[in-house]
N, C-alpha and C. Protein backbone atom coordinates (compact mmCIF):
# COMPACT_ATOMS: atom_id res chain seq x y z
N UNK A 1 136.37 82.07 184.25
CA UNK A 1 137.07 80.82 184.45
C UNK A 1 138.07 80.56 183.32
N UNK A 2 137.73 80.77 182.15
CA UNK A 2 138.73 80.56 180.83
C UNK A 2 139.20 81.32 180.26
N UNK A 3 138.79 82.72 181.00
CA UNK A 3 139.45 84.06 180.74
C UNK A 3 138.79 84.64 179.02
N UNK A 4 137.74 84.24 178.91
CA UNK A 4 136.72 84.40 177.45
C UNK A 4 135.51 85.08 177.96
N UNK A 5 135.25 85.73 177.14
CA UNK A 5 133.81 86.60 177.30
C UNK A 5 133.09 86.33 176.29
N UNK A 6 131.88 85.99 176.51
CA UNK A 6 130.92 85.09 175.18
C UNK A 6 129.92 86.94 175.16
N UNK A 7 130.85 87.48 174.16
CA UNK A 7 129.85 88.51 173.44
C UNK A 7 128.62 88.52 172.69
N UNK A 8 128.30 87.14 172.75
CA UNK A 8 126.75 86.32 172.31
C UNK A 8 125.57 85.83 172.86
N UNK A 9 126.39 86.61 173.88
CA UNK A 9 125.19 85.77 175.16
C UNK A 9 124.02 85.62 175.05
N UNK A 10 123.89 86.85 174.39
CA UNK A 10 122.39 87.50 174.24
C UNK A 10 121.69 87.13 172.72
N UNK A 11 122.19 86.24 172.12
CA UNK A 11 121.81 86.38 170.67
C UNK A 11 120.47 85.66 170.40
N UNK A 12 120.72 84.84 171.64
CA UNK A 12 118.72 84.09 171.14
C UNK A 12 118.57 82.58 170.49
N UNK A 13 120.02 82.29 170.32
CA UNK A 13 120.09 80.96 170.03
C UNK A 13 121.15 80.18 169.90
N UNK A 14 121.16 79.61 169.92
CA UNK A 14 123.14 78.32 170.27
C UNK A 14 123.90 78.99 168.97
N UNK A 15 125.07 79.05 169.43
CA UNK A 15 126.12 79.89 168.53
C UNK A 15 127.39 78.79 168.90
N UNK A 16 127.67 78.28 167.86
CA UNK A 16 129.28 77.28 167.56
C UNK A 16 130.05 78.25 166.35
N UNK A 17 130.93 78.49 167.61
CA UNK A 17 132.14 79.11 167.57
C UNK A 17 133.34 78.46 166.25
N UNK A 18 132.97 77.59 166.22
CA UNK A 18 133.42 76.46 164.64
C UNK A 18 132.56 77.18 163.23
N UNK A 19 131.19 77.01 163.21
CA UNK A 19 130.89 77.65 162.65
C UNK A 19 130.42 78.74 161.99
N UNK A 20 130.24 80.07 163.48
CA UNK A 20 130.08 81.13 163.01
C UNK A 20 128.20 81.62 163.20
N UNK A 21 128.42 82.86 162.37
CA UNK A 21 126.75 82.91 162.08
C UNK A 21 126.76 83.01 160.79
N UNK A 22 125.35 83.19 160.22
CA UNK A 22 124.91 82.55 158.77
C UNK A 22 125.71 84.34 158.22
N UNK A 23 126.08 84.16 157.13
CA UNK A 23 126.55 85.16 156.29
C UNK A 23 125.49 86.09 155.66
N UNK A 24 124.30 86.17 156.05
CA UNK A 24 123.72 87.37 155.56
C UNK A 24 123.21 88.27 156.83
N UNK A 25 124.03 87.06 158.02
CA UNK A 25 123.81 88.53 159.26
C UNK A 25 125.04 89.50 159.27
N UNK A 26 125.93 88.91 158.72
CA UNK A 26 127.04 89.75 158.55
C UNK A 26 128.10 89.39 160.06
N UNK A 27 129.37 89.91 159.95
CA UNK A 27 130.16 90.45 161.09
C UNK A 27 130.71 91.84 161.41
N UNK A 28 130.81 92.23 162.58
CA UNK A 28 131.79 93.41 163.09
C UNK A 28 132.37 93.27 163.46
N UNK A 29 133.97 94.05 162.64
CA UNK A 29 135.24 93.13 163.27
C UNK A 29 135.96 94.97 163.44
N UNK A 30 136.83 94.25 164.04
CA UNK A 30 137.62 95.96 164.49
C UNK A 30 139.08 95.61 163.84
N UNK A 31 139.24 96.08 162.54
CA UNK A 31 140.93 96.24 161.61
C UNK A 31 142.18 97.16 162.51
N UNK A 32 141.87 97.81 163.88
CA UNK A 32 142.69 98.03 164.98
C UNK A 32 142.07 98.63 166.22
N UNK A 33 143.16 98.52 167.23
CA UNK A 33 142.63 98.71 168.52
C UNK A 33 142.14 99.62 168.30
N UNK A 34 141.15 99.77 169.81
CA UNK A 34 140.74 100.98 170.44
C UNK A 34 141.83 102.17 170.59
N UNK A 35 141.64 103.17 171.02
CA UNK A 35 142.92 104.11 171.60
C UNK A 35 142.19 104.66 172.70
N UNK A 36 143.21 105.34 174.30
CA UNK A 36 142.79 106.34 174.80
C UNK A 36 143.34 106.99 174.75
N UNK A 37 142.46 108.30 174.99
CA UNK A 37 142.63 109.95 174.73
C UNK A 37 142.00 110.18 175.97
N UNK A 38 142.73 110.54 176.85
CA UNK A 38 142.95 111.67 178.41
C UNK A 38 141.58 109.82 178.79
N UNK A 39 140.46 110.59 179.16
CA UNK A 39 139.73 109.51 179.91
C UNK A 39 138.63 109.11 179.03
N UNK A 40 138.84 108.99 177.93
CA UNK A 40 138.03 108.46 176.52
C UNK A 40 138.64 107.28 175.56
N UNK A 41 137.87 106.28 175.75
CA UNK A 41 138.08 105.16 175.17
C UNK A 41 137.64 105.24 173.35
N UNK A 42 138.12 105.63 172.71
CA UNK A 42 137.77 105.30 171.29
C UNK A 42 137.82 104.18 170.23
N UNK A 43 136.51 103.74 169.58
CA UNK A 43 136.43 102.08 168.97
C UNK A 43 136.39 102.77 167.70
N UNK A 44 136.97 102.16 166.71
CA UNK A 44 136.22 101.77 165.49
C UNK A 44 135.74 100.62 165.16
N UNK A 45 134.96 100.36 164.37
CA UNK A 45 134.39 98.82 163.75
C UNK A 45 134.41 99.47 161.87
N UNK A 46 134.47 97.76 161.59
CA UNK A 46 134.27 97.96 159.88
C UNK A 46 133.23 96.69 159.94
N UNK A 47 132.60 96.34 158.62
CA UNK A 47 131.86 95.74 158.45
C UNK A 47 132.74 93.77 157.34
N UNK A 48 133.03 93.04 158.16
CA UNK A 48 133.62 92.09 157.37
C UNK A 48 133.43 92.33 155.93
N UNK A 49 134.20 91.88 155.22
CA UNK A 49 134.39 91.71 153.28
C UNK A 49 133.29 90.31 153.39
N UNK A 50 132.63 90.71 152.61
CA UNK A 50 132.20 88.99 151.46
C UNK A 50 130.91 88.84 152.38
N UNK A 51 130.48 88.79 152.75
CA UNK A 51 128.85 88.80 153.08
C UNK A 51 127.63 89.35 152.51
N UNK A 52 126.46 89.11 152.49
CA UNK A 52 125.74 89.72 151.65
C UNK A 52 125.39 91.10 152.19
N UNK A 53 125.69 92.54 150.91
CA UNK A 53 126.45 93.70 151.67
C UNK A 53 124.53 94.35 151.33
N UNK A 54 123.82 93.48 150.87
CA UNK A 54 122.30 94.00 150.37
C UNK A 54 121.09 94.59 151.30
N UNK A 55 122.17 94.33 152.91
CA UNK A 55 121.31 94.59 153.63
C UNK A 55 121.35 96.19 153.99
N UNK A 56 120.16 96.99 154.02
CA UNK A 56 120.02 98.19 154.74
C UNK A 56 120.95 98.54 155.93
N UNK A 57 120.52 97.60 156.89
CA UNK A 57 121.28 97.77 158.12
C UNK A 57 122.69 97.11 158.30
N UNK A 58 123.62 97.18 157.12
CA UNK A 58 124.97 97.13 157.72
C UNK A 58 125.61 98.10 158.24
N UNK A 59 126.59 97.73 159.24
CA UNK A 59 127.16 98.27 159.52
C UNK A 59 127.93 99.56 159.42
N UNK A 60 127.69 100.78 159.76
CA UNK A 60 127.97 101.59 158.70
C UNK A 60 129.64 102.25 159.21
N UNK A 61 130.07 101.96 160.05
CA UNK A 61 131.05 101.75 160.56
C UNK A 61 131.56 103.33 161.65
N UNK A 62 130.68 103.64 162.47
CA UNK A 62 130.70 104.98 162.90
C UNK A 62 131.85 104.49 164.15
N UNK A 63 132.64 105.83 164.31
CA UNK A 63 133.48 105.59 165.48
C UNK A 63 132.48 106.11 167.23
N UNK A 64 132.68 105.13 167.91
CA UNK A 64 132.15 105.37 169.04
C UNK A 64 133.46 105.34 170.46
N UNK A 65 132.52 106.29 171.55
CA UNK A 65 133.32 106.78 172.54
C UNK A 65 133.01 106.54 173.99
N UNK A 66 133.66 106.12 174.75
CA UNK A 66 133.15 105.47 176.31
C UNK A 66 134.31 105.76 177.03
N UNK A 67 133.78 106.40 178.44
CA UNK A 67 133.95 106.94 179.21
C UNK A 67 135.47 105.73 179.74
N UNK A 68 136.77 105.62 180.61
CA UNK A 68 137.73 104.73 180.23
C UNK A 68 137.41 104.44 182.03
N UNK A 69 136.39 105.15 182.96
CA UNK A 69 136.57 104.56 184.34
C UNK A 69 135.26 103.78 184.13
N UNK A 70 134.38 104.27 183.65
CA UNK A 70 132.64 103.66 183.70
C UNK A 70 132.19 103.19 183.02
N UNK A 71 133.12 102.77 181.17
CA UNK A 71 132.62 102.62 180.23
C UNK A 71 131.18 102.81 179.93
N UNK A 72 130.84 104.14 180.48
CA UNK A 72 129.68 104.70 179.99
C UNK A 72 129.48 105.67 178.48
N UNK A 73 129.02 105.03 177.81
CA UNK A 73 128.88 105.63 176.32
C UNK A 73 128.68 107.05 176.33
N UNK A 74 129.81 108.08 175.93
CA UNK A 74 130.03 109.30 175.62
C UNK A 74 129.52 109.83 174.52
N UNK A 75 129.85 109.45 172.97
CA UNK A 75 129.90 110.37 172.05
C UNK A 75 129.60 109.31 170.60
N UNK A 76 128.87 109.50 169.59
CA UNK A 76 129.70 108.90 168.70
C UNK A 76 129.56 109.51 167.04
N UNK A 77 130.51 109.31 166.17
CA UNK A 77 130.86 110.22 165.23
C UNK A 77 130.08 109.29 164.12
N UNK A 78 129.10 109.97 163.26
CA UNK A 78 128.39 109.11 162.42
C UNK A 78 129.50 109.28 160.89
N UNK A 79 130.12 108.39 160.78
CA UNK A 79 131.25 108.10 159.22
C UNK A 79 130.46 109.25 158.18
N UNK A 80 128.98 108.38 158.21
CA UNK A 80 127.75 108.92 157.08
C UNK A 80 127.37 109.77 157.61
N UNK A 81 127.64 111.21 157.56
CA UNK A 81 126.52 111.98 157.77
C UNK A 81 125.04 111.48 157.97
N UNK A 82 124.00 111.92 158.85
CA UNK A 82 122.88 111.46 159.12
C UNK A 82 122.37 112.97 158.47
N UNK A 83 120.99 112.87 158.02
CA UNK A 83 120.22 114.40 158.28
C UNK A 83 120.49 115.60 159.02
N UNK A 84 120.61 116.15 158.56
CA UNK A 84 120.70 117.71 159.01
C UNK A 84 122.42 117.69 159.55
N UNK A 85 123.07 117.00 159.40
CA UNK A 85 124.78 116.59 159.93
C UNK A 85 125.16 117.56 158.39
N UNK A 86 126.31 118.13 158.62
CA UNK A 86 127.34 118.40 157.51
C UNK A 86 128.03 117.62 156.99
N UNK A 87 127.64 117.47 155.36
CA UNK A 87 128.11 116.72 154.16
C UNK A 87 127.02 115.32 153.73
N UNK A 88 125.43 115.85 154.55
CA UNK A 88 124.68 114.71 154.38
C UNK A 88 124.26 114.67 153.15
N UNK A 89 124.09 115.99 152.52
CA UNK A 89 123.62 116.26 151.14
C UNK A 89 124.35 116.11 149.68
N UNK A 90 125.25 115.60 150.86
CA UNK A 90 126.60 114.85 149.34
C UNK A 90 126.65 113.31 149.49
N UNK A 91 125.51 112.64 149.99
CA UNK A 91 125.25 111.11 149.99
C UNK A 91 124.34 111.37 149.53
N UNK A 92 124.20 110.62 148.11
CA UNK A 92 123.42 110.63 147.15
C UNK A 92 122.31 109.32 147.69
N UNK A 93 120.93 109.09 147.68
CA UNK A 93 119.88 107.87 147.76
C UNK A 93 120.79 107.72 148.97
N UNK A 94 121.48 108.36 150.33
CA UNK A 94 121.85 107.61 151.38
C UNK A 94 122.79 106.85 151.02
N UNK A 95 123.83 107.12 150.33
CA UNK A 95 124.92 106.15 149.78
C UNK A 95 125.23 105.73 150.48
């Protein structure tokens, strides 16, 4: 109807758009579009500046890939090497 998609739908509790969410859940914001490549949709995300960065599970900012007729999730490239990935053993304590 207002041409908006509430990407929160699901969050579990009233969300004002005035104020946001609390700053130690953090945000994911995308610093540029998507691109396609032949029938592959490609995202990046970064993790907002200035939040509390202390958490384990931020964002670690991996590029992900979806299909551009089914947006069915294809592929996605971990930034950080994970285990047994090439160049994991040059992240020191999981940097």
């Amino acid at each position: 109807e207002t041409g908006v998609v509430d990407m929160l739908a699901d969050l579990g509790h009233p969300y004002d758009p005035y104020e946001g969410i609390p700053l130690e859940v953090g945000y994911i914001t995308a610093s540029s579009p998507p691109i396609v490549v032949n029938d592959t949709i490609v995202v990046g995300n970064s993790a907002e500046q200035g939040y509390l960065q202390a958490r384990v599970e931020n964002v670690p900012g991996d590029i992900l890939a979806y299909d551009r007729v089914t947006g069915d999730f294809k592929w996605k490239f971990n930034v950080i090497p994970r285990p047994g990935e090439y160049g994991h053993e040059t992240w020191e304590n999981d940097a």
